[in-house]
Protein backbone atom coordinates (compact mmCIF):
# COMPACT_ATOMS: atom_id res chain seq x y z
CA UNK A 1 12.26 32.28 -0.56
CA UNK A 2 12.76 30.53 2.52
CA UNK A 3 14.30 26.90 2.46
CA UNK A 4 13.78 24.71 5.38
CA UNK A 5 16.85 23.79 7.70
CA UNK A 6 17.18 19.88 6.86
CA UNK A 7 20.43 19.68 9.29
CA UNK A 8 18.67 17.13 12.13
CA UNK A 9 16.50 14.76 9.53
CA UNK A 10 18.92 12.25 8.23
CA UNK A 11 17.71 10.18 5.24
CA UNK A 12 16.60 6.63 6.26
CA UNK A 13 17.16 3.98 3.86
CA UNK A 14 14.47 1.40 3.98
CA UNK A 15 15.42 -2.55 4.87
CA UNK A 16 15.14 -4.93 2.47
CA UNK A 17 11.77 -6.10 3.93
CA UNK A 18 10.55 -2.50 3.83
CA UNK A 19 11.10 -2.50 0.25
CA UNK A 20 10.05 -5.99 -0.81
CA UNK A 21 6.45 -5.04 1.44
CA UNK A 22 4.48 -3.75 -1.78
CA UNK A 23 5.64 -7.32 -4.13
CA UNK A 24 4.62 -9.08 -1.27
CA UNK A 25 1.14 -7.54 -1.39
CA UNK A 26 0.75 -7.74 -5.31
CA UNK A 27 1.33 -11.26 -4.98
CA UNK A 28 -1.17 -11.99 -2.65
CA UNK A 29 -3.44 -10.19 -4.90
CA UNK A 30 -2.40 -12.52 -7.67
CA UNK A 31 -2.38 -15.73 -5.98
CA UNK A 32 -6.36 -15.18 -4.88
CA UNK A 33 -7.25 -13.88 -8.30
CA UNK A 34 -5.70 -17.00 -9.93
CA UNK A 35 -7.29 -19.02 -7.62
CA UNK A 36 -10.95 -17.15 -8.05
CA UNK A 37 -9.91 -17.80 -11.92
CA UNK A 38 -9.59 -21.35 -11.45
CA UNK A 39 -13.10 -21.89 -9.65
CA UNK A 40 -14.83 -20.25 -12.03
CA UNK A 41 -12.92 -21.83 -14.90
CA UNK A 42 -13.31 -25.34 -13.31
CA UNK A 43 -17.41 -24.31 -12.55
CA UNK A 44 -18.17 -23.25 -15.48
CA UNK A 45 -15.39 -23.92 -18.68
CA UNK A 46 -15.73 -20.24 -20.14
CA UNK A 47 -12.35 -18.96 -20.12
CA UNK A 48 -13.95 -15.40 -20.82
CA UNK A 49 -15.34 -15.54 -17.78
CA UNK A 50 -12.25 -16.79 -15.48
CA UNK A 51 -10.31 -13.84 -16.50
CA UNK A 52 -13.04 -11.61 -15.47
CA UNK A 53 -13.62 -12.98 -12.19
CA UNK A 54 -9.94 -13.59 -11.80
CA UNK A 55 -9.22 -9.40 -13.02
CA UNK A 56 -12.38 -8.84 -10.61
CA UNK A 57 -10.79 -10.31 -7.88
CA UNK A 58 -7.28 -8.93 -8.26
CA UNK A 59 -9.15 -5.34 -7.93
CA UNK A 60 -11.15 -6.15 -5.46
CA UNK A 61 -8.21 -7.30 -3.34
CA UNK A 62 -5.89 -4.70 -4.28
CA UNK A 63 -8.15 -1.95 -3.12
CA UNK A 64 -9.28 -4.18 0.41
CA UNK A 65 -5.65 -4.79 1.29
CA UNK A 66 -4.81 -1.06 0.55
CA UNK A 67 -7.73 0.09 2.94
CA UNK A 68 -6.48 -2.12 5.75
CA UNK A 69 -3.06 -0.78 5.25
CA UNK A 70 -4.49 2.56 6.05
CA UNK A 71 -6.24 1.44 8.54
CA UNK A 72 -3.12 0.75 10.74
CA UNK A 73 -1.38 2.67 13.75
CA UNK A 74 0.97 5.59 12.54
CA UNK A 75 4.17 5.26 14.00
CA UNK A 76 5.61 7.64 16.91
CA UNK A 77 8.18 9.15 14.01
CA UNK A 78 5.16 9.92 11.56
CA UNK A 79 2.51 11.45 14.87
CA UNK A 80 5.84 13.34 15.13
CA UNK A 81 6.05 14.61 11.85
CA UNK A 82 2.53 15.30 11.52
CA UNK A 83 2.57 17.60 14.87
CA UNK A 84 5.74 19.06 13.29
CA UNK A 85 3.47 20.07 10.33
CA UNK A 86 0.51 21.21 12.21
CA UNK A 87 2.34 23.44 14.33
CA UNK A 88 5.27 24.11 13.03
CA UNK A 89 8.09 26.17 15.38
CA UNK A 90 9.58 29.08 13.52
CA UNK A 91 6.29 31.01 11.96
CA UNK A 92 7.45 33.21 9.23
CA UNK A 93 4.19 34.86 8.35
């Protein structure tokens, strides 16, 4: 079996920021799907119905901020790494 040279890719540990990205983005989910909760709760008084608007809107915001994060520019490293992939220099077939 053949096992890729790994000499020139150095590992790159990710910044603090880098790391703390995701939390950041969970708790903007949170913060709208308490605040959803609240309307509804204030609206209408059924708690029932708060959490499922509030659980709702968590999803719901989850998934649209996950979409837009796709939605962005790859970087020059990753269009890099993807040519790397798609045409790769030493064929071995």
């Amino acid at each position: 079996m053949i096992q890729p040279e790994s000499s020139s890719q150095q590992p790159v540990d990710p910044s603090r920021r880098d790391k703390l990205k995701p939390l950041e983005l969970i708790g903007f989910a949170v913060v709208l799907a308490v605040f959803a909760g609240l309307v509804i709760l204030m609206a209408t008084r059924e708690i029932a119905l708060a959490g499922i608007f509030a659980g709702a809107a968590f999803i719901v915001t989850v998934m649209v901020v996950a979409l837009v994060g796709l939605g962005g520019k790859p970087s020059a490293e990753d269009e890099a790494a993807r040519k790397d992939l798609q045409h790769p220099d030493d064929v071995w077939h």
